[in-house]
PDB file of N, CA and C in Angstrom:
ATOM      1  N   UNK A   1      71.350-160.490  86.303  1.00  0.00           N
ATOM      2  CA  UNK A   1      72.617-161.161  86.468  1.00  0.00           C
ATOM      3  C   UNK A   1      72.649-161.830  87.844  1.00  0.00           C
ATOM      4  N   UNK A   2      73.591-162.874  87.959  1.00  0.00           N
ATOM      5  CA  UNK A   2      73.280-163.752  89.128  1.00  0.00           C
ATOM      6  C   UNK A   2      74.359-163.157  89.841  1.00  0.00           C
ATOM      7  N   UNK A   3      74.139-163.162  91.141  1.00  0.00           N
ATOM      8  CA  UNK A   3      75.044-162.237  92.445  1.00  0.00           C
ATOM      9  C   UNK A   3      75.587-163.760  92.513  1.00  0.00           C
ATOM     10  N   UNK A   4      77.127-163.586  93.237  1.00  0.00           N
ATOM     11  CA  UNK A   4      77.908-164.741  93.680  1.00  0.00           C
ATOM     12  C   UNK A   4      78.647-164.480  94.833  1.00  0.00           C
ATOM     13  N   UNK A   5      78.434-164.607  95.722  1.00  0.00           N
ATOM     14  CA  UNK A   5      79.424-164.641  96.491  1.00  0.00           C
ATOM     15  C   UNK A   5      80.829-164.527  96.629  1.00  0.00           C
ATOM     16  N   UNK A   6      82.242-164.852  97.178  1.00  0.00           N
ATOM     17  CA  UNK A   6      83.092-163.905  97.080  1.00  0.00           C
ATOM     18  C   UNK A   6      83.775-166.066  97.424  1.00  0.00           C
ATOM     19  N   UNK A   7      82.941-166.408  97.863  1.00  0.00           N
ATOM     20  CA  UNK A   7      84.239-168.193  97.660  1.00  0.00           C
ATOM     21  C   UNK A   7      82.778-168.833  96.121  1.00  0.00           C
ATOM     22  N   UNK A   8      81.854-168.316  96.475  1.00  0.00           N
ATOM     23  CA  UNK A   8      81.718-169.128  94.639  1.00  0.00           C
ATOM     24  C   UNK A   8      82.057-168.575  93.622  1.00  0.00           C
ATOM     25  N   UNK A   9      82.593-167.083  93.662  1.00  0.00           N
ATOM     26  CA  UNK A   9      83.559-166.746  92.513  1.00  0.00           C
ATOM     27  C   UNK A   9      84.704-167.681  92.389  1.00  0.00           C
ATOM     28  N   UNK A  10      85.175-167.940  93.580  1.00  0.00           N
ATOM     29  CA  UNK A  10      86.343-168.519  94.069  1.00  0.00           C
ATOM     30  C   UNK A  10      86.336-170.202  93.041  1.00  0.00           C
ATOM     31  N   UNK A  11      85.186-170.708  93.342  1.00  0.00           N
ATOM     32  CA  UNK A  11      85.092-172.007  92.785  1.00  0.00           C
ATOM     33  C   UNK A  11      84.644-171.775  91.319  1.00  0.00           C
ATOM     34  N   UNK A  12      83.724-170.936  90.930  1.00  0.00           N
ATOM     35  CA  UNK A  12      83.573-170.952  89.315  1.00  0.00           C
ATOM     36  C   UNK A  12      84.644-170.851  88.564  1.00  0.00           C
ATOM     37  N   UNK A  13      85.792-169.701  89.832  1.00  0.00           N
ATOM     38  CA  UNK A  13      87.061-169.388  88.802  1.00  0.00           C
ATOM     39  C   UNK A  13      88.090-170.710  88.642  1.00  0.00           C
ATOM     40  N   UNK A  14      87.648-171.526  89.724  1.00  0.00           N
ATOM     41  CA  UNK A  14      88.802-172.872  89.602  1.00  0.00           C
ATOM     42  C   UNK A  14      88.067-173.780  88.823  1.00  0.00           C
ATOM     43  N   UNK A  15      86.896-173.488  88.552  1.00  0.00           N
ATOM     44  CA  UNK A  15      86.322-174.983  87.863  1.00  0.00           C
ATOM     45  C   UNK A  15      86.265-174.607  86.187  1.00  0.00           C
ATOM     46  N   UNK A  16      86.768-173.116  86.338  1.00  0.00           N
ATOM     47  CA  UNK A  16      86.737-172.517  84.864  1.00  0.00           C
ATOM     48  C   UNK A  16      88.013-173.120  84.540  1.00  0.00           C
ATOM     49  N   UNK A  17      89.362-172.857  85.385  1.00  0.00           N
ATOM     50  CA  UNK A  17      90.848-173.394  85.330  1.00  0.00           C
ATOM     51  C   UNK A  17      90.649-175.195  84.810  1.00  0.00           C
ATOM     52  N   UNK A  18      89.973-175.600  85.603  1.00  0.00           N
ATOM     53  CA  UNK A  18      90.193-177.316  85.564  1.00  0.00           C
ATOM     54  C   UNK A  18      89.556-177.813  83.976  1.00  0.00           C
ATOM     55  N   UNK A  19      88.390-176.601  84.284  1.00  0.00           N
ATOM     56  CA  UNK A  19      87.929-177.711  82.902  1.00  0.00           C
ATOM     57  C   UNK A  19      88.870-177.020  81.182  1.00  0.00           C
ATOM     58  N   UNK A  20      89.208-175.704  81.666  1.00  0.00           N
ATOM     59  CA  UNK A  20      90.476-175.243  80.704  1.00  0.00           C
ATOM     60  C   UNK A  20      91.692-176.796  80.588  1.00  0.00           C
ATOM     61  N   UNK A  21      92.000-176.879  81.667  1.00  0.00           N
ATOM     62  CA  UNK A  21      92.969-177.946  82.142  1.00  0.00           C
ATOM     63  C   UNK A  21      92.664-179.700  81.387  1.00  0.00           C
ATOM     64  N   UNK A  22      91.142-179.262  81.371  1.00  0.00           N
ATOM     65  CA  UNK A  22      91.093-181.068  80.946  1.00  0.00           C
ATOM     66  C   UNK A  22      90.648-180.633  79.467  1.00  0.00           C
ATOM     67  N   UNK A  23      89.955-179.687  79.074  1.00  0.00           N
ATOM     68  CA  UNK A  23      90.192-179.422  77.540  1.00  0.00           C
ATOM     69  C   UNK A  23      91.359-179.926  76.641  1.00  0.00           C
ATOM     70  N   UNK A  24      92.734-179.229  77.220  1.00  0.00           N
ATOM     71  CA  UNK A  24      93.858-179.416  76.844  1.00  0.00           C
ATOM     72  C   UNK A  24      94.453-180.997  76.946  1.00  0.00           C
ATOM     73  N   UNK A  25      93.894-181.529  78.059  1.00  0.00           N
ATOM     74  CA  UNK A  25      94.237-182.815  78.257  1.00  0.00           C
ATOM     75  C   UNK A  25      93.477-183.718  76.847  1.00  0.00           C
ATOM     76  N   UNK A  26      92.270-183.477  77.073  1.00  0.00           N
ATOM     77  CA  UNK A  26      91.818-184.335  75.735  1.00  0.00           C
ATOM     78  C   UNK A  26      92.500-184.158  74.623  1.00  0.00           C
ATOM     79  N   UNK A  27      92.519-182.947  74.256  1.00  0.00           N
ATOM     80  CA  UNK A  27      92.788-182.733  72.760  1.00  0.00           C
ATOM     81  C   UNK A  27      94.389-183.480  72.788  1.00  0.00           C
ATOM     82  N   UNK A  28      95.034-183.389  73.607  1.00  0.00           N
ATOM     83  CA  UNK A  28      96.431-183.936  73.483  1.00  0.00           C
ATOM     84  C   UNK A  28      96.070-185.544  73.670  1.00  0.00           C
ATOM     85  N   UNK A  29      95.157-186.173  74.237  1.00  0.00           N
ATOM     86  CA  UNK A  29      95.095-187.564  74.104  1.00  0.00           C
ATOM     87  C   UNK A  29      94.132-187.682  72.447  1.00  0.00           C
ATOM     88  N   UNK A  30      93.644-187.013  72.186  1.00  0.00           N
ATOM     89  CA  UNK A  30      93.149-187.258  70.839  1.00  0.00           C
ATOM     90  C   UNK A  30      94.222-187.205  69.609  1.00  0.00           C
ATOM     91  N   UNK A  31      95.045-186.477  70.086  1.00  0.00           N
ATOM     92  CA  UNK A  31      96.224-186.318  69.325  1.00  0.00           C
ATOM     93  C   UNK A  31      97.117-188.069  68.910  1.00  0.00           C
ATOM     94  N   UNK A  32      97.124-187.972  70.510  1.00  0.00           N
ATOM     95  CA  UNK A  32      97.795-189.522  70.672  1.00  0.00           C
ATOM     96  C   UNK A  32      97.214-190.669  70.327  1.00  0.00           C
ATOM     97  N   UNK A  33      95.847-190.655  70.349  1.00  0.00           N
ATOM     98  CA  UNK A  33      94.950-191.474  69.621  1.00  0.00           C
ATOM     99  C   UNK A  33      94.996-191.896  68.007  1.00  0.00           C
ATOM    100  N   UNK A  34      95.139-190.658  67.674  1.00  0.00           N
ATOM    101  CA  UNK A  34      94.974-190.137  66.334  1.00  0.00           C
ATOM    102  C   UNK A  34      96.456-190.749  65.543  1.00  0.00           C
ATOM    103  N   UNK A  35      97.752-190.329  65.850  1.00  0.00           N
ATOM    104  CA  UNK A  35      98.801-190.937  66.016  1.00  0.00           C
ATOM    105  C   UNK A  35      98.939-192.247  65.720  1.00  0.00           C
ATOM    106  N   UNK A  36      98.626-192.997  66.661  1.00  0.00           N
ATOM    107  CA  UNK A  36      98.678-194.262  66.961  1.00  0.00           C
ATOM    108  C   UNK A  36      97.848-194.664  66.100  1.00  0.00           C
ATOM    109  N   UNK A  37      96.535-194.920  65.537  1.00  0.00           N
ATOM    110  CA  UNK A  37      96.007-195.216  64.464  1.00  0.00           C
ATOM    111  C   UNK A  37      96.646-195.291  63.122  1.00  0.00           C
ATOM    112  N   UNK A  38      97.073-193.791  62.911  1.00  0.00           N
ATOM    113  CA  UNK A  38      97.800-193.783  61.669  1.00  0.00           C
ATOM    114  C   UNK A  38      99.213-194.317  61.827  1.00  0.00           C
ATOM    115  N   UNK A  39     100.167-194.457  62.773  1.00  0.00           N
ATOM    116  CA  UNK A  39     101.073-195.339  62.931  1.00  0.00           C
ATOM    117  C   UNK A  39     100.553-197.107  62.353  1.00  0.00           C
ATOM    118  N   UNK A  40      99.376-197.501  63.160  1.00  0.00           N
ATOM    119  CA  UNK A  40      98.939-198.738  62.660  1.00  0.00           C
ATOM    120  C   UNK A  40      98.320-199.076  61.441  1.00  0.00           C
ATOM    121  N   UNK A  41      97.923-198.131  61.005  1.00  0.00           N
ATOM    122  CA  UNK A  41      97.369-198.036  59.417  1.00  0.00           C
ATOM    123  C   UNK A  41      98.455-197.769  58.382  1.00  0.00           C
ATOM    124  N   UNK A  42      99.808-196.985  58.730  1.00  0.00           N
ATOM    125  CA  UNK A  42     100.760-197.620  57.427  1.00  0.00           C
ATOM    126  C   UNK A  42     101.774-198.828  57.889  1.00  0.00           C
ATOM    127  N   UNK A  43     101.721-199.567  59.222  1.00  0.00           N
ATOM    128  CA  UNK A  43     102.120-200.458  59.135  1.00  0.00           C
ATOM    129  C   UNK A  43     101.513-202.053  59.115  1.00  0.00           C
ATOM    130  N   UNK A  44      99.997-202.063  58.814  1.00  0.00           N
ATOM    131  CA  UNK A  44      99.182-202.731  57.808  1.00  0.00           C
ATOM    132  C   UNK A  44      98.902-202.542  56.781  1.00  0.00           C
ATOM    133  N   UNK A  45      98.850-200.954  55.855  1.00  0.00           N
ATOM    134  CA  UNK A  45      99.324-200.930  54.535  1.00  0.00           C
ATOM    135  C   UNK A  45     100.422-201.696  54.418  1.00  0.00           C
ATOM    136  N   UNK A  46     101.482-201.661  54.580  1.00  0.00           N
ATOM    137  CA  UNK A  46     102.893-202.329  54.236  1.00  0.00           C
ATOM    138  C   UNK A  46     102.434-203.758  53.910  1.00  0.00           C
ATOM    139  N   UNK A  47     101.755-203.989  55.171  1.00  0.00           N
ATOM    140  CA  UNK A  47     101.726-205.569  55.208  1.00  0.00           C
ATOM    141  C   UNK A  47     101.140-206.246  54.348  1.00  0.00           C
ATOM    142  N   UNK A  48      99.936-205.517  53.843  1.00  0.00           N
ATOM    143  CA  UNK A  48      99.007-205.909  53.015  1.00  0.00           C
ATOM    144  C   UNK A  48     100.154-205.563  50.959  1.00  0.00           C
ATOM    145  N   UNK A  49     100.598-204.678  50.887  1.00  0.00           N
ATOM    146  CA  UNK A  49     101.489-204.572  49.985  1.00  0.00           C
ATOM    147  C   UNK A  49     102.413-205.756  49.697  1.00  0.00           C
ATOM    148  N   UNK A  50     102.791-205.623  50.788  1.00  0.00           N
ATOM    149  CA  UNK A  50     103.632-206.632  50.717  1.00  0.00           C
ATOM    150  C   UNK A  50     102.919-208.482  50.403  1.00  0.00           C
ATOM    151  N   UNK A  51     101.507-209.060  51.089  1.00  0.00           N
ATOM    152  CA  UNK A  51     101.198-209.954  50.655  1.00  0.00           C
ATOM    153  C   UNK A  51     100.838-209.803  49.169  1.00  0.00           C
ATOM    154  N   UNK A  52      99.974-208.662  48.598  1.00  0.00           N
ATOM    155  CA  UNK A  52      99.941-208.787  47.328  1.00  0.00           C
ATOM    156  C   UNK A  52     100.917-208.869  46.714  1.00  0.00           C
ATOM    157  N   UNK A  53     102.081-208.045  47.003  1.00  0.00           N
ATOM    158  CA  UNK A  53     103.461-208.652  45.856  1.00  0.00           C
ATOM    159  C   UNK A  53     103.877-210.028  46.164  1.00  0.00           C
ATOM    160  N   UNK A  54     103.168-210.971  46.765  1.00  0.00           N
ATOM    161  CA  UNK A  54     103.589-212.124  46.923  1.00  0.00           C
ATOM    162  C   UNK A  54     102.997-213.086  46.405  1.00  0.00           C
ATOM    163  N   UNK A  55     101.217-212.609  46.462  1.00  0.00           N
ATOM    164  CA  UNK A  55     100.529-213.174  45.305  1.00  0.00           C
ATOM    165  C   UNK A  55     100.311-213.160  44.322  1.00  0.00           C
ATOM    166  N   UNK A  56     100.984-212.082  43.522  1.00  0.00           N
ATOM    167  CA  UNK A  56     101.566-211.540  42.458  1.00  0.00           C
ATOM    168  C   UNK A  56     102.477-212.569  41.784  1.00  0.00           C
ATOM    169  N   UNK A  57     103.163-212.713  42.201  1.00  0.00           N
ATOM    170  CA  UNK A  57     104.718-213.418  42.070  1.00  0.00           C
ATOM    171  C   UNK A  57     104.139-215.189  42.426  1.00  0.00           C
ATOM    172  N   UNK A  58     103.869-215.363  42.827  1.00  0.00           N
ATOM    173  CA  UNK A  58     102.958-217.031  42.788  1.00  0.00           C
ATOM    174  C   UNK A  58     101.897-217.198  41.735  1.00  0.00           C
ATOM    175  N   UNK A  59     101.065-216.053  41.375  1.00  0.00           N
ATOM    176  CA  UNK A  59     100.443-216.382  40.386  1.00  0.00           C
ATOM    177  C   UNK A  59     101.056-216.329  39.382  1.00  0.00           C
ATOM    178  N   UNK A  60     102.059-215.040  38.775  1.00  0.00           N
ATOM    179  CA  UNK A  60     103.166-215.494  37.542  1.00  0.00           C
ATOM    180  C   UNK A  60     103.612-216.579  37.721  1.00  0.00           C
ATOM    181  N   UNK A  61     103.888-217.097  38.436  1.00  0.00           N
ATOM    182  CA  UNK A  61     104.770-218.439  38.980  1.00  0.00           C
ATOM    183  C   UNK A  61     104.066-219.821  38.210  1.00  0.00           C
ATOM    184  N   UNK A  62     102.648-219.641  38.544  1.00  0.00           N
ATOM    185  CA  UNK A  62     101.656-220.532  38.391  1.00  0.00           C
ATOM    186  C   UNK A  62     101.384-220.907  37.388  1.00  0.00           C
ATOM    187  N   UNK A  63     100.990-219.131  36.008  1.00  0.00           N
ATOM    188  CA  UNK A  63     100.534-218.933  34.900  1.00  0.00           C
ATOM    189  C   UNK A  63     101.330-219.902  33.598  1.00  0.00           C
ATOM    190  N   UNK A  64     102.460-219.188  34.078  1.00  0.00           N
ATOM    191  CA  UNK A  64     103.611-219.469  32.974  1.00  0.00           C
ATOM    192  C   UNK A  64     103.674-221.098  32.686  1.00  0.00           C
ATOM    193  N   UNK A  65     103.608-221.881  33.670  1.00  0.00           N
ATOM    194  CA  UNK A  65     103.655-223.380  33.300  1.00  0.00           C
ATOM    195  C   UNK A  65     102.390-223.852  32.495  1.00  0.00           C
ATOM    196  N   UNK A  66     101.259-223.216  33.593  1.00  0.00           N
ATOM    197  CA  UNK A  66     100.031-223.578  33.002  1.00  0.00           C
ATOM    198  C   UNK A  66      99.568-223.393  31.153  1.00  0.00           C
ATOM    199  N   UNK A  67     100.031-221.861  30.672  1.00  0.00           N
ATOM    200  CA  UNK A  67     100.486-221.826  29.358  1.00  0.00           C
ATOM    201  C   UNK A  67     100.556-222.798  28.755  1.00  0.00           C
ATOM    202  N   UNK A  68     102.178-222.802  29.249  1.00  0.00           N
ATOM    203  CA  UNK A  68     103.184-223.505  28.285  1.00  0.00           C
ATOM    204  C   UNK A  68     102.637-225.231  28.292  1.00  0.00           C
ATOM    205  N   UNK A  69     101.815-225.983  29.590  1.00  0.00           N
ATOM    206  CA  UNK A  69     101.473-226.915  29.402  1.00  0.00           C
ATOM    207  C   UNK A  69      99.897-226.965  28.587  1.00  0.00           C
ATOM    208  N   UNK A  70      99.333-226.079  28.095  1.00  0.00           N
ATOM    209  CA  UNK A  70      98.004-226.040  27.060  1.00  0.00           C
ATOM    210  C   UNK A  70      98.435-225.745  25.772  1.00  0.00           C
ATOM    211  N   UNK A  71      99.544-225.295  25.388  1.00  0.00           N
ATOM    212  CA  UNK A  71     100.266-225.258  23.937  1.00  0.00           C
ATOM    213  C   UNK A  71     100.671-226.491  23.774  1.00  0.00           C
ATOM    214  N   UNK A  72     101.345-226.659  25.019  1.00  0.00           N
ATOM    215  CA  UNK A  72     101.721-228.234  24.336  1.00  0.00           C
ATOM    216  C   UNK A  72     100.481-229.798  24.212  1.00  0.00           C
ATOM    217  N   UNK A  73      99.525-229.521  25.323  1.00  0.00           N
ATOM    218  CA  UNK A  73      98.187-230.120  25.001  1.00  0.00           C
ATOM    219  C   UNK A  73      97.439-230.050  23.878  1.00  0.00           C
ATOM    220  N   UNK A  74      97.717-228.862  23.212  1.00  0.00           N
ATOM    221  CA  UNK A  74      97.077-228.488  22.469  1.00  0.00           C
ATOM    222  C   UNK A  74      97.709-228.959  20.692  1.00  0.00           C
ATOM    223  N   UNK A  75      98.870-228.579  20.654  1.00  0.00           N
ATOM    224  CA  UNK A  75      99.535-229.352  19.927  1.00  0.00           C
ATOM    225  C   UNK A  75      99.478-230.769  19.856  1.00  0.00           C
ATOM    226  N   UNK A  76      99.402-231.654  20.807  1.00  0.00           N
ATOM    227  CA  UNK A  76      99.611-233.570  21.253  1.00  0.00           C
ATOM    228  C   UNK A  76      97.932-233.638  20.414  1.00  0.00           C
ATOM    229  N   UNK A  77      96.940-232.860  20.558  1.00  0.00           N
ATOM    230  CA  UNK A  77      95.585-232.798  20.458  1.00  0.00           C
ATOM    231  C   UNK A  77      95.635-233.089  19.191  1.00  0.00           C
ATOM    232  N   UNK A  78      95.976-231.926  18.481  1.00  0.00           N
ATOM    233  CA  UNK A  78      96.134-231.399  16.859  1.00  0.00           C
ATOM    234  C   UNK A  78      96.448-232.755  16.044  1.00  0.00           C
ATOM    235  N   UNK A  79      97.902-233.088  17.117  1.00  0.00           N
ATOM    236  CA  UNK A  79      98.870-234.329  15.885  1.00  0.00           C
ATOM    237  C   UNK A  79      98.076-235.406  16.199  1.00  0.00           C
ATOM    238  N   UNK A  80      97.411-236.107  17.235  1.00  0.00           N
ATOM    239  CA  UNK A  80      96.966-237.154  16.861  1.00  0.00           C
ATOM    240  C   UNK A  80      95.172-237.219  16.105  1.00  0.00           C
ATOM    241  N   UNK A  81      94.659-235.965  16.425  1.00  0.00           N
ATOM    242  CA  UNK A  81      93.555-235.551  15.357  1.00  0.00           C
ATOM    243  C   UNK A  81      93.594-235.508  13.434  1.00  0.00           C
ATOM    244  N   UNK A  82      95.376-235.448  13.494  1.00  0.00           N
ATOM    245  CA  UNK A  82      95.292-235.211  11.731  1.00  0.00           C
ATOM    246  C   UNK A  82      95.906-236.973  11.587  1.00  0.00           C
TER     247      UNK A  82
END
């Protein structure tokens, strides 16, 4: 076993304290890290939700004419074919 002196006890025991001290510090900034990510990740889910219900709603938008204008192409086709 290693003999220590009576001030490098002194310092192992404070450098045992500090790095106790910055342990705690990380894990609480990892916390905050961690946080903040998932704060920004459901408020780009949203965002992204939200553009798809928009391209959603433009492509119904789109469809429905397009349809209704190939029935009726399609019909103009028919009558002047017979």
């Amino acid at each position: 076993m290693l003999r220590l002196y009576e001030d490098d006890r002194d310092l192992v025991e404070d450098l045992s304290v500090d790095l106790e001290q910055l342990l705690a510090r990380c894990k609480s900034l990892l916390r905050s890290i961690t946080n903040s990510r998932d704060s920004y990740r459901a408020v780009m889910d949203t965002r992204l939700n939200e553009t798809i219900r928009v391209l959603t709603v433009i492509t119904l938008a789109m469809t429905i004419p397009t349809m209704l204008a190939r029935d009726l192409w399609h019909e103009c086709a028919v009558a002047v074919a017979a």
